[in-house]
PDB file of N, CA and C in Angstrom:
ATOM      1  N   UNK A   1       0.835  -1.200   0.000  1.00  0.00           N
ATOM      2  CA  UNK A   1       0.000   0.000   0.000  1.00  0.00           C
ATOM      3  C   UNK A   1       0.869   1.249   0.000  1.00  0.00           C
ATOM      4  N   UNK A   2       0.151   2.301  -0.554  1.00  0.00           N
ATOM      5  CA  UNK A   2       0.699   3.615  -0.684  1.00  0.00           C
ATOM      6  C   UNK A   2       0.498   4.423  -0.234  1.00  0.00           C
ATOM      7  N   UNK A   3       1.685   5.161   1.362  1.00  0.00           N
ATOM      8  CA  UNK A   3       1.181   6.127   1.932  1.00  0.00           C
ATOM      9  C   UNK A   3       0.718   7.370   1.855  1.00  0.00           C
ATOM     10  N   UNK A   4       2.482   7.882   0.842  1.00  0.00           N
ATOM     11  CA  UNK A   4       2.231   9.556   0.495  1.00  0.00           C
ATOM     12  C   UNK A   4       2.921   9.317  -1.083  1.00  0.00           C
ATOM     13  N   UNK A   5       3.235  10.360  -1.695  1.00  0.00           N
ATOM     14  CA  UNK A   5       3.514  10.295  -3.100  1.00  0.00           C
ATOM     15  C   UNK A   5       4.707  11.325  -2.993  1.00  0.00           C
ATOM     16  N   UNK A   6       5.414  10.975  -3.556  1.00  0.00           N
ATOM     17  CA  UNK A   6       6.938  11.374  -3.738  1.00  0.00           C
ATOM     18  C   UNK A   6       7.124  12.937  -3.623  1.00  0.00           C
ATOM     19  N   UNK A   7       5.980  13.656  -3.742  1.00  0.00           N
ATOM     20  CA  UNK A   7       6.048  15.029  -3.785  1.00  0.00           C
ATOM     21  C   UNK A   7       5.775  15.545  -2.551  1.00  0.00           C
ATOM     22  N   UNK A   8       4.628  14.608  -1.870  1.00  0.00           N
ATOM     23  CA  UNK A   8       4.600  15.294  -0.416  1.00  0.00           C
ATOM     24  C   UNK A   8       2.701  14.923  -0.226  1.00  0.00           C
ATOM     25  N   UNK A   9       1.880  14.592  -1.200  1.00  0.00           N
ATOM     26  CA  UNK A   9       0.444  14.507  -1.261  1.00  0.00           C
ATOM     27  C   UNK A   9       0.133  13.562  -0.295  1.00  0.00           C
ATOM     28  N   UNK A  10      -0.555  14.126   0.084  1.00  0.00           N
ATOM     29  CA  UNK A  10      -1.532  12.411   1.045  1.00  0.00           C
ATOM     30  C   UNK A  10      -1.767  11.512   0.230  1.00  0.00           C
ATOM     31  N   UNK A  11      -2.064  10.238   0.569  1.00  0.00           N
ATOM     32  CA  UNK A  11      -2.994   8.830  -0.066  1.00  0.00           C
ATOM     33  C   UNK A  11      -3.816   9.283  -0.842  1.00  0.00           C
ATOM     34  N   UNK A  12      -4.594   9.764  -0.037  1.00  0.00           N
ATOM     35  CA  UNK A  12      -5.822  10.208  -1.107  1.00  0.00           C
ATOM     36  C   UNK A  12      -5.872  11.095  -2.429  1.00  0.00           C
ATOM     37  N   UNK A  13      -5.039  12.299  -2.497  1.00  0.00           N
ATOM     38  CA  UNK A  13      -4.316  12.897  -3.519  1.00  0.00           C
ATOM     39  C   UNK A  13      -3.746  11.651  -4.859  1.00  0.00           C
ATOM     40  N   UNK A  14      -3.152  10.919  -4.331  1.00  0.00           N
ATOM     41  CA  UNK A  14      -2.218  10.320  -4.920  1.00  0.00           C
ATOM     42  C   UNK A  14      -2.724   9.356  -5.968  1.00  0.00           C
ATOM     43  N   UNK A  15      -3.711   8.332  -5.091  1.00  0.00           N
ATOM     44  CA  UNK A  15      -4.518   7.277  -5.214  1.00  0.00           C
ATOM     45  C   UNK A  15      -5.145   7.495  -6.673  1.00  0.00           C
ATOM     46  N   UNK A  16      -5.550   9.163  -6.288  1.00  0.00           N
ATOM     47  CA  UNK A  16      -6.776   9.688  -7.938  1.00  0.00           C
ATOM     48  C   UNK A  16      -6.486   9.929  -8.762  1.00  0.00           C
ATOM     49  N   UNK A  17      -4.832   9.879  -9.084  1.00  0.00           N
ATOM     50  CA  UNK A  17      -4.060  10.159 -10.345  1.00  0.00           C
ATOM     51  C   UNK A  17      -4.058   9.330 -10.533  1.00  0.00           C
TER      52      UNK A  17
END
């Protein structure tokens, strides 16, 4: 599972790309 995204976004940010 995927916490944050390499830039700094939450899960949820991340998830919707």
């Amino acid at each position: 599972q995927r916490g944050r995204d390499p830039r700094g976004f939450s899960v949820k940010f991340y998830t919707r790309e």
